[in-house]
Each structure stands twice: as C-alpha cells, then as structure tokens.
C-alpha atoms as a PDB file:
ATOM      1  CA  UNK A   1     -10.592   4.725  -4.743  1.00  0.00           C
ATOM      2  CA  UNK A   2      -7.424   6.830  -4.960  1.00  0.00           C
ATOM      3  CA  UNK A   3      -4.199   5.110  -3.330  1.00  0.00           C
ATOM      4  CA  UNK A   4      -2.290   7.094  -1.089  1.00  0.00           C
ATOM      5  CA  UNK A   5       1.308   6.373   0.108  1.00  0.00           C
ATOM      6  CA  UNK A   6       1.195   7.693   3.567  1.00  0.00           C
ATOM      7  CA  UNK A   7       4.595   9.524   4.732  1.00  0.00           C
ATOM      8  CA  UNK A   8       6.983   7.989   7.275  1.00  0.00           C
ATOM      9  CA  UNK A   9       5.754  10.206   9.932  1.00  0.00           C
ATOM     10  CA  UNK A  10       2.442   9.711   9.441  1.00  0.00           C
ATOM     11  CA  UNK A  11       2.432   5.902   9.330  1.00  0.00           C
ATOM     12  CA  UNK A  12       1.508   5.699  12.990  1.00  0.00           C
ATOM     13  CA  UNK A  13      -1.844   6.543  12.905  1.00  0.00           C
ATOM     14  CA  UNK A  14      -2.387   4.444   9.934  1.00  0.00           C
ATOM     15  CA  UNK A  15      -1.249   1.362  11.948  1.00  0.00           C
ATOM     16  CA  UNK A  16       1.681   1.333  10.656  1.00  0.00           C
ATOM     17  CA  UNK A  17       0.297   0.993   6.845  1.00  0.00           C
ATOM     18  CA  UNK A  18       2.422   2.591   3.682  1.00  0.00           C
ATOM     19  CA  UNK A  19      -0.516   2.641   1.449  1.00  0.00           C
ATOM     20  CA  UNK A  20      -4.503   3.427   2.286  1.00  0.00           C
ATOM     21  CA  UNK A  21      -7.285   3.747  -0.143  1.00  0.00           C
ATOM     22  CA  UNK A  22      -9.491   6.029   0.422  1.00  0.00           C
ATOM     23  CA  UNK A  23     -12.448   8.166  -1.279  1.00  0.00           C
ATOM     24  CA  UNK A  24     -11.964  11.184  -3.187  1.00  0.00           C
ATOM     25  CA  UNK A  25     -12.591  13.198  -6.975  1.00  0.00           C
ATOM     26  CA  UNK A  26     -10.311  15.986  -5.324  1.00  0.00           C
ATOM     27  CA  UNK A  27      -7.129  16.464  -2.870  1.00  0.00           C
ATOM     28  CA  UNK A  28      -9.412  18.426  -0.632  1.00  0.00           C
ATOM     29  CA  UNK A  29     -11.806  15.091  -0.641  1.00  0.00           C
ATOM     30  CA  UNK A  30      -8.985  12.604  -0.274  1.00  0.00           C
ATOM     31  CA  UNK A  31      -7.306  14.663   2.874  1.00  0.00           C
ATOM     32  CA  UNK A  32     -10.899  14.567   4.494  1.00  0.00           C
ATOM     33  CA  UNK A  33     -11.416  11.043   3.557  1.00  0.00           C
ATOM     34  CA  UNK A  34      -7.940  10.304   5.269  1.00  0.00           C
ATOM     35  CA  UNK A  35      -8.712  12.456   8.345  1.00  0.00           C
ATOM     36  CA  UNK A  36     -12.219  10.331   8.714  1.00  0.00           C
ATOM     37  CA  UNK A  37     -10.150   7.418   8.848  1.00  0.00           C
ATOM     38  CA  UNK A  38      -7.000   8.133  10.568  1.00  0.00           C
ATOM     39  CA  UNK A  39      -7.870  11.012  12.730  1.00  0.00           C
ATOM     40  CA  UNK A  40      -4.545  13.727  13.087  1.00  0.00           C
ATOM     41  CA  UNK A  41      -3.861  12.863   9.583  1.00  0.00           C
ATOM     42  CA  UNK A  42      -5.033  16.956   8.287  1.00  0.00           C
ATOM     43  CA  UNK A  43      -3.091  18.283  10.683  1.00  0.00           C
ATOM     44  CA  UNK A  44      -0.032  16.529   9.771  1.00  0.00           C
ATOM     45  CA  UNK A  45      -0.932  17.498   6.125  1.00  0.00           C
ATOM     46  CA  UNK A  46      -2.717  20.784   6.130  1.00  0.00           C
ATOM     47  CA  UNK A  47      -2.344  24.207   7.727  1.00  0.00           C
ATOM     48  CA  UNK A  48      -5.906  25.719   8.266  1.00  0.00           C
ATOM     49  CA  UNK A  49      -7.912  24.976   4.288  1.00  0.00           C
ATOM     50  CA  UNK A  50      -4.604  24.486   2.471  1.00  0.00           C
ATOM     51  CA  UNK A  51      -2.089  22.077   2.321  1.00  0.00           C
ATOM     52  CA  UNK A  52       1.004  22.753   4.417  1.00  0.00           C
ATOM     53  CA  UNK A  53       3.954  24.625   3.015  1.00  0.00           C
ATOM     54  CA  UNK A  54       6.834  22.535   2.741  1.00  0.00           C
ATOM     55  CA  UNK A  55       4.408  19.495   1.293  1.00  0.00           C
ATOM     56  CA  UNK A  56       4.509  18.403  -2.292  1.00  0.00           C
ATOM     57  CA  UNK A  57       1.127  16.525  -3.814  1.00  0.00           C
ATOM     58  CA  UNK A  58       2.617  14.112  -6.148  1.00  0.00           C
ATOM     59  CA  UNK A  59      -0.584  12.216  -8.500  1.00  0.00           C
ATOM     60  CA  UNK A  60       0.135   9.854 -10.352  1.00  0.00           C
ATOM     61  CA  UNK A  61       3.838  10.928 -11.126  1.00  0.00           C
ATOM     62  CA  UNK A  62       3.353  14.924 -11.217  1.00  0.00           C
ATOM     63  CA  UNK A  63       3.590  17.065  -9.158  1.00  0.00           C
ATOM     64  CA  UNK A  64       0.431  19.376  -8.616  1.00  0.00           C
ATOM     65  CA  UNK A  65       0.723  22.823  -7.839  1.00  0.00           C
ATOM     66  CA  UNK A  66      -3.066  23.433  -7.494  1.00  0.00           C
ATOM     67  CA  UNK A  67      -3.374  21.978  -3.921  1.00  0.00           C
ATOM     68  CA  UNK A  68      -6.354  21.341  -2.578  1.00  0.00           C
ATOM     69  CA  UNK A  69      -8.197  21.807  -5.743  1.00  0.00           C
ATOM     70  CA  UNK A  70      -6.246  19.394  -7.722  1.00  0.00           C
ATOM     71  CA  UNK A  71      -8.005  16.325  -9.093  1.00  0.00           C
ATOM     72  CA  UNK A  72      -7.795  12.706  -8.446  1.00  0.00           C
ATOM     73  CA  UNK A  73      -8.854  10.070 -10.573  1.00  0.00           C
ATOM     74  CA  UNK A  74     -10.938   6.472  -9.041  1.00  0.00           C
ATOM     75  CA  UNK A  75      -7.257   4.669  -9.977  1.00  0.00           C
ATOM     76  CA  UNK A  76      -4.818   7.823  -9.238  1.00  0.00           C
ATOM     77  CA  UNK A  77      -2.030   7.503  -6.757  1.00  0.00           C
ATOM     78  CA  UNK A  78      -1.089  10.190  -4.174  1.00  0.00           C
ATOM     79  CA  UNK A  79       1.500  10.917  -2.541  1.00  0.00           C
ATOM     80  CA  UNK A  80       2.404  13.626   0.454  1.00  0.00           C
ATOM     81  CA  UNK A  81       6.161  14.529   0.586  1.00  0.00           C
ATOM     82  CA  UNK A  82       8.713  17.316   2.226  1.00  0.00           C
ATOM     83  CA  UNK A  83       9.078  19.509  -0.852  1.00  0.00           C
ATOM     84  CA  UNK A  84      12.683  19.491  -2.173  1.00  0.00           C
ATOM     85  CA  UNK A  85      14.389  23.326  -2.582  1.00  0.00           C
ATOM     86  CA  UNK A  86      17.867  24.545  -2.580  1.00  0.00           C
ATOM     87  CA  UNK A  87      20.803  23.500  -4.532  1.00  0.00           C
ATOM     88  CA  UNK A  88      23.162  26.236  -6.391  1.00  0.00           C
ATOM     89  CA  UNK A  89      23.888  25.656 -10.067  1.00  0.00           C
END
C-alpha cells in the first residue's frame, strides 16, 4: 500500500501519525482510502472532486500535475503540501 506523509495540520486526526499506509492505484483512491480512515481528511485535502488549490501531490519525488487522476504505485510515497509560488528573478 502507498505511504503517505500526512501534513502538519492534518496529523490530528491521524493520532498524531506522520506516515499512514493506505490503499490506492490512484490519488483519487488514496484520498478516499485516507478519508475511510481518518474521517475530515478530504476536506482538508480536496475542494468538491479535485484536490484543493494551493496543494501540491508529490509521488515518489515528482510532483504531479494530473491530480486526482495521477497514479500510485503498491510501494509509491505521497505526499500533500502548500504549493510553493512567488519569488522575482
């Protein structure tokens, strides 16, 4: 099962727990797999079907810009984070 580091503000419904495991082919699967476990966690991820703007999905190093849709392997790891924007050059 997928790995996913569960953000700072999230960890309270997790128990307090950094990292879950939990089932999932799909980001869509692994969001309702997390909600089934630790209920409030889609809201704190998701706006309606899609993930919320302003979160990154980071598997397994890259950052995914297919959302919901994006695929997770048995071994992937996941992560949910504030996207980071600005900056001047």
């Amino acid at each position: 099962m997928p790995e996913v580091w569960v953000p700072v503000v999230a960890q309270h419904l997790t128990g307090g727990k950094q990292r879950v495991r939990v089932a999932g082919s799909t980001v869509h699967q692994v969001v309702d797999s997390l909600e089934s476990a630790y209920p409030g966690m889609k809201a704190l991820l998701c706006e309606g079907a899609e993930i919320m703007p302003g979160i990154a999905v980071i598997i397994d190093g890259e950052v995914t810009n297919t959302g919901m849709l994006a695929r997770v392997q048995e071994e992937s790891e996941v992560h949910f984070l504030p996207a980071i924007g600005g900056g001047t050059a």
